[in-house]
PDB file of N, CA and C in Angstrom:
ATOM      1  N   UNK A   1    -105.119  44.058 -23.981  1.00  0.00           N
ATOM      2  CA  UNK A   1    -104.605  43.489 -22.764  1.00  0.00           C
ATOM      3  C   UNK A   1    -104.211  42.043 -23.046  1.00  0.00           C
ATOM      4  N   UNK A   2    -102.999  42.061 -22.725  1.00  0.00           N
ATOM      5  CA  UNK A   2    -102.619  40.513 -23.144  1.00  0.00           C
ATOM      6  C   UNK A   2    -102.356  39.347 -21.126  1.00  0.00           C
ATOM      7  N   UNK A   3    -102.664  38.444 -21.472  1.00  0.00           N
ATOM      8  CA  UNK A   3    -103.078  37.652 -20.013  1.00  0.00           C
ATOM      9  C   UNK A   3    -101.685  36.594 -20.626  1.00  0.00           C
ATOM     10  N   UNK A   4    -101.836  36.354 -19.217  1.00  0.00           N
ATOM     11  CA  UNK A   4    -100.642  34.691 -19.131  1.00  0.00           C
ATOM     12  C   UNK A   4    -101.256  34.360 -17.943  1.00  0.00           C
ATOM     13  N   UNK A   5    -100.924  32.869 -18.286  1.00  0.00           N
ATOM     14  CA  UNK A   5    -101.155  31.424 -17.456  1.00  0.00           C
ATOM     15  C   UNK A   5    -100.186  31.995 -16.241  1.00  0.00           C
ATOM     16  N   UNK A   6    -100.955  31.300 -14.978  1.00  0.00           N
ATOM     17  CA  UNK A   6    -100.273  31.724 -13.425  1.00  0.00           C
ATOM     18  C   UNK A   6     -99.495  30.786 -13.718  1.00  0.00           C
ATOM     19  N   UNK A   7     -98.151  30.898 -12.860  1.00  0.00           N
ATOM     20  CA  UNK A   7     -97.198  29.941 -12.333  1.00  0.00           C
ATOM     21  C   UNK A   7     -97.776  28.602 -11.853  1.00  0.00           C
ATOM     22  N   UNK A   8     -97.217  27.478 -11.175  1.00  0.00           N
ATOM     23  CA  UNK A   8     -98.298  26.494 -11.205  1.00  0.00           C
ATOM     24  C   UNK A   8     -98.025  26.833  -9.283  1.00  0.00           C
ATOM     25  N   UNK A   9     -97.173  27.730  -8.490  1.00  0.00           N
ATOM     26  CA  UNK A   9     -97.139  27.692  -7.303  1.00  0.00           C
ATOM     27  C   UNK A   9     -98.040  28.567  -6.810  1.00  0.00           C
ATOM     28  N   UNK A  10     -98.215  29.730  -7.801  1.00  0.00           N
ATOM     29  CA  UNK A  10     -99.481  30.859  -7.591  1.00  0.00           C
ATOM     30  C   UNK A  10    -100.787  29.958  -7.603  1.00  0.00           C
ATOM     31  N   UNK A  11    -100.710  29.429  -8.788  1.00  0.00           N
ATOM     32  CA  UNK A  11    -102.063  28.519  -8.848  1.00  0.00           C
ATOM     33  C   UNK A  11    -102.464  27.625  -7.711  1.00  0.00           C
ATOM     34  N   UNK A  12    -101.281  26.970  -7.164  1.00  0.00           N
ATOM     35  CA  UNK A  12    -101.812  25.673  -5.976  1.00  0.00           C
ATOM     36  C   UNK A  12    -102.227  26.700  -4.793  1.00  0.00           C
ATOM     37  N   UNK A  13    -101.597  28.000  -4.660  1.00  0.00           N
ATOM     38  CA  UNK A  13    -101.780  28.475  -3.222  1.00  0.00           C
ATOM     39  C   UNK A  13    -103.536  29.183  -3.134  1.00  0.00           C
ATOM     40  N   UNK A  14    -103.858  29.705  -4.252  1.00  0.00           N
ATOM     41  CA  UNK A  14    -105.294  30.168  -4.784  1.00  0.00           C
ATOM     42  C   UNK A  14    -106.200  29.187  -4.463  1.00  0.00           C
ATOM     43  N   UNK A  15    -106.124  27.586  -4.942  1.00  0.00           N
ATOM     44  CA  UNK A  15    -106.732  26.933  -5.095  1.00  0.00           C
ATOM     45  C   UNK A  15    -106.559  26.183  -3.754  1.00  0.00           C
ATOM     46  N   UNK A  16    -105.836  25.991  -2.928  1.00  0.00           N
ATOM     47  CA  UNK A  16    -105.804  25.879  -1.571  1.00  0.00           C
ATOM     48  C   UNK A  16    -106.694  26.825  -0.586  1.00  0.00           C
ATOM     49  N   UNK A  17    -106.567  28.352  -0.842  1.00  0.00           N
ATOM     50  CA  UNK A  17    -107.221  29.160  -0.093  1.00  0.00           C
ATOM     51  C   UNK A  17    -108.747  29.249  -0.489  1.00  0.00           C
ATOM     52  N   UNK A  18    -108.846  28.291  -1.879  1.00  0.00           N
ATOM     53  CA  UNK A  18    -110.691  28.873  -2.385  1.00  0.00           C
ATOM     54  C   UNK A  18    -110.787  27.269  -1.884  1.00  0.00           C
ATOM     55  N   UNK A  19    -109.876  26.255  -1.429  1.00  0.00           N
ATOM     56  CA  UNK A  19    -110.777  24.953  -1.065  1.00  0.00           C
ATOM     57  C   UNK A  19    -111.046  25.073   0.680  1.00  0.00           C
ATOM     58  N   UNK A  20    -109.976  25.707   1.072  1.00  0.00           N
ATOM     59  CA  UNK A  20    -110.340  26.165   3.024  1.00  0.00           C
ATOM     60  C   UNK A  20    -110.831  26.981   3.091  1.00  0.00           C
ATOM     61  N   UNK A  21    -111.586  28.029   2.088  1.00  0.00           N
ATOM     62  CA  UNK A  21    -112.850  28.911   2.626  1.00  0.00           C
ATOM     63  C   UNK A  21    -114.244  27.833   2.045  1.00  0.00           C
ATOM     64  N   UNK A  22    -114.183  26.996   1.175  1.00  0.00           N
ATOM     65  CA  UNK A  22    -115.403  26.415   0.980  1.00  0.00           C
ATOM     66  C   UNK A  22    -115.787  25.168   2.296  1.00  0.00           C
ATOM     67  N   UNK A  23    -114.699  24.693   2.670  1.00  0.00           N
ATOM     68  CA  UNK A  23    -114.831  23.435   3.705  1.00  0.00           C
ATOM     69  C   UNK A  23    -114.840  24.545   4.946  1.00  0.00           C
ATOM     70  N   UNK A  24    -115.070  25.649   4.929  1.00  0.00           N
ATOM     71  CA  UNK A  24    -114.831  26.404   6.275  1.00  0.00           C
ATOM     72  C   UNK A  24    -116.231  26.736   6.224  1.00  0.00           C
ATOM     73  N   UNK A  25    -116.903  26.346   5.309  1.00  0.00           N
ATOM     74  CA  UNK A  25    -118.076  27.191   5.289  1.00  0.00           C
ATOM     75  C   UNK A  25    -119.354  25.789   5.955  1.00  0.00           C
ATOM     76  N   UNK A  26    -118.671  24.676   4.941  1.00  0.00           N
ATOM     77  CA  UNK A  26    -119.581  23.694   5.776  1.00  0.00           C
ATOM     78  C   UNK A  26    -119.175  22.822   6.839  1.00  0.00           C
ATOM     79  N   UNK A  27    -117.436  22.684   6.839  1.00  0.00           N
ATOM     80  CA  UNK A  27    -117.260  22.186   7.813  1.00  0.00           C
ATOM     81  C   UNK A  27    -116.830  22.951   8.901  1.00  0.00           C
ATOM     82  N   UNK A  28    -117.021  22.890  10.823  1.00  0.00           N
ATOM     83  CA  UNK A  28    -116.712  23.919  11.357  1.00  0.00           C
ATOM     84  C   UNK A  28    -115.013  23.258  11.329  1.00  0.00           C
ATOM     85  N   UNK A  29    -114.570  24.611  11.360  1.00  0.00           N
ATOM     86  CA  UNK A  29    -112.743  24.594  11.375  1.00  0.00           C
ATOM     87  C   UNK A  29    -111.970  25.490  12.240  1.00  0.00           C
ATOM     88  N   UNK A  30    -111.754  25.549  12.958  1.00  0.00           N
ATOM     89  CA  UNK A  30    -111.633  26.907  14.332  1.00  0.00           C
ATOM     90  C   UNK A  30    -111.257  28.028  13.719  1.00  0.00           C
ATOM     91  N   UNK A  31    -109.741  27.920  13.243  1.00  0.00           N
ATOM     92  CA  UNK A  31    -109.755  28.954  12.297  1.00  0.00           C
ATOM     93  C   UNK A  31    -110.286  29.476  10.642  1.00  0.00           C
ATOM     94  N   UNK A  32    -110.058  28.803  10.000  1.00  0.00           N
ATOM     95  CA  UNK A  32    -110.676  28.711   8.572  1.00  0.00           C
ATOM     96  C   UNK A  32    -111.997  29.233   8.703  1.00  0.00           C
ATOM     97  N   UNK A  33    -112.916  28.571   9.426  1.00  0.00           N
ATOM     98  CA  UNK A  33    -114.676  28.750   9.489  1.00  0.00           C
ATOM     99  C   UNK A  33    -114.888  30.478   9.428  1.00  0.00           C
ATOM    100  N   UNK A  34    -113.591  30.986  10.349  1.00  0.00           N
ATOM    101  CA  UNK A  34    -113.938  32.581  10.770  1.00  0.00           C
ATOM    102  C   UNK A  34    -113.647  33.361   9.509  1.00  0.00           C
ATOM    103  N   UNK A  35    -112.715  32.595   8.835  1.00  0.00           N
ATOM    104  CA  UNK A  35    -112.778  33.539   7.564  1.00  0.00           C
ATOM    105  C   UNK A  35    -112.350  32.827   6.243  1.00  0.00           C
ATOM    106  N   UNK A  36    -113.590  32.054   5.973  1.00  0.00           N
ATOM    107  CA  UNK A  36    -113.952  31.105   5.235  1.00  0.00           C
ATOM    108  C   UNK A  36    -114.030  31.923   3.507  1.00  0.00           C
ATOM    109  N   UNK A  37    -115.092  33.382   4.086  1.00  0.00           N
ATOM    110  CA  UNK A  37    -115.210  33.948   2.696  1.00  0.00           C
ATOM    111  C   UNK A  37    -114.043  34.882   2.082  1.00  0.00           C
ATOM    112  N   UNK A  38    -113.484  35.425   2.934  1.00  0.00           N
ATOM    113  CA  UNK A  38    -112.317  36.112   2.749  1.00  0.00           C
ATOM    114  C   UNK A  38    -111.135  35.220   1.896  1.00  0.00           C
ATOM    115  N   UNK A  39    -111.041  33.364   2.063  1.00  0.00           N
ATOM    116  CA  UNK A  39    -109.834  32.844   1.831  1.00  0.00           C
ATOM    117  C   UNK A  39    -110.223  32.618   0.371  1.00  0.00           C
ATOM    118  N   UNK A  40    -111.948  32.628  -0.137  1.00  0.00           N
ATOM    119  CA  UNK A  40    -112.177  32.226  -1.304  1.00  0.00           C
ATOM    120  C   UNK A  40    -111.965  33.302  -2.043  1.00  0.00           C
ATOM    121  N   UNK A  41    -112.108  34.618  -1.807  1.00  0.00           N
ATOM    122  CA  UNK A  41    -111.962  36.152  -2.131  1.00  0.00           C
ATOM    123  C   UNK A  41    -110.822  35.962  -2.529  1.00  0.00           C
ATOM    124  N   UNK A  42    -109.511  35.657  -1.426  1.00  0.00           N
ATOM    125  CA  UNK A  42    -108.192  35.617  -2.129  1.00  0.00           C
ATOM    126  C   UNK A  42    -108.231  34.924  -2.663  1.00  0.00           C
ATOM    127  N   UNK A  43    -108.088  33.541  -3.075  1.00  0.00           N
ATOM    128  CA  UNK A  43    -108.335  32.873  -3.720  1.00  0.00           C
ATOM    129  C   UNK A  43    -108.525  33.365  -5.473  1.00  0.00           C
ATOM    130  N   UNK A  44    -109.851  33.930  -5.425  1.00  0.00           N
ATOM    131  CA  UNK A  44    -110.098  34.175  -6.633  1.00  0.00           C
ATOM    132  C   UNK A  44    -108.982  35.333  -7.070  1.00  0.00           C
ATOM    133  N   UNK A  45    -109.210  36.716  -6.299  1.00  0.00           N
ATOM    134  CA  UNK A  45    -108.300  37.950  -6.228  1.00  0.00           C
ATOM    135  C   UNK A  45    -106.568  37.314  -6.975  1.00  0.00           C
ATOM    136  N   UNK A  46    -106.046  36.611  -6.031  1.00  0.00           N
ATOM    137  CA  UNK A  46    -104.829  35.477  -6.413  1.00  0.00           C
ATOM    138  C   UNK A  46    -104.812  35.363  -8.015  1.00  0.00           C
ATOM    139  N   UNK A  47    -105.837  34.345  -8.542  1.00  0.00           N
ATOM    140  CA  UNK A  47    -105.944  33.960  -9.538  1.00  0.00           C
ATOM    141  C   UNK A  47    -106.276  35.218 -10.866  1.00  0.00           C
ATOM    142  N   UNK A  48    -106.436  36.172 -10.605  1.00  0.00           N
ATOM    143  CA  UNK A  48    -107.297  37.205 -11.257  1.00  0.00           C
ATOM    144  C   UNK A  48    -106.001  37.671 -11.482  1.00  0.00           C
ATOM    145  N   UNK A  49    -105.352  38.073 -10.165  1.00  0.00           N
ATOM    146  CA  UNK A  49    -103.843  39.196 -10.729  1.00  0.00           C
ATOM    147  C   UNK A  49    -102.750  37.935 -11.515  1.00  0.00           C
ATOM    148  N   UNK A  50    -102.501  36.913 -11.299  1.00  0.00           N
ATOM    149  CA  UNK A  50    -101.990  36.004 -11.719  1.00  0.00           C
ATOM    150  C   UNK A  50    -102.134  35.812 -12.924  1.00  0.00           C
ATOM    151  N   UNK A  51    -103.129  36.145 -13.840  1.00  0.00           N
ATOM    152  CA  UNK A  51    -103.335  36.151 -15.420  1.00  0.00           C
ATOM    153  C   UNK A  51    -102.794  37.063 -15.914  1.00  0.00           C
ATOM    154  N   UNK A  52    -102.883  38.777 -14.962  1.00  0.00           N
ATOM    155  CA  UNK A  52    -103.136  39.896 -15.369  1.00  0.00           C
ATOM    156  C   UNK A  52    -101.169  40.216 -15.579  1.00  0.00           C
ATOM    157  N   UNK A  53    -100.677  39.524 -14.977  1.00  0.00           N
ATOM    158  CA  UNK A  53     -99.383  40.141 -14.314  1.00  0.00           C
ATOM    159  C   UNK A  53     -98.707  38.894 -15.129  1.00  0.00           C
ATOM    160  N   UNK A  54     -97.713  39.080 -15.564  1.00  0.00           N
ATOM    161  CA  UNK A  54     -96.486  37.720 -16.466  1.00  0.00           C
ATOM    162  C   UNK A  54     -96.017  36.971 -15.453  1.00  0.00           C
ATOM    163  N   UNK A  55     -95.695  37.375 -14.768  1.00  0.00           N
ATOM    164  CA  UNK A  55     -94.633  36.731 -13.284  1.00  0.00           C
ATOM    165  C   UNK A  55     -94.579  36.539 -12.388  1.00  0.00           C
ATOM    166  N   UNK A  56     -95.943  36.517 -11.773  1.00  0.00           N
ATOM    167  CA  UNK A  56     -96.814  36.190 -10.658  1.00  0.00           C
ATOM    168  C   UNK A  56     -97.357  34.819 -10.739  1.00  0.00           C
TER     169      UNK A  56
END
């Protein structure tokens, strides 16, 4: 199995959604807070197919 580096726009949007599920978790956020663990899930999920896939 050969991997590649995410795009750097895949990367910012991952790393956006795993930083508003962590501040959702301690800070309250109306929306974010409700699905705080889900945004870090994508987040990671994001980053996972993003290695797996060339062009993502």
């Amino acid at each position: 199995m050969k991997l590649s580096k995410p795009k750097n726009n895949t990367w910012i949007i991952a790393v956006i959604a795993g930083v508003l599920g962590i501040l959702g978790t301690f800070i309250s956020i109306p929306v974010v807070s409700e699905y705080s663990f889900w945004l870090v899930v994508i987040g990671f999920v994001l980053l996972a197919l993003a290695t797996y896939f060339k062009d993502l």
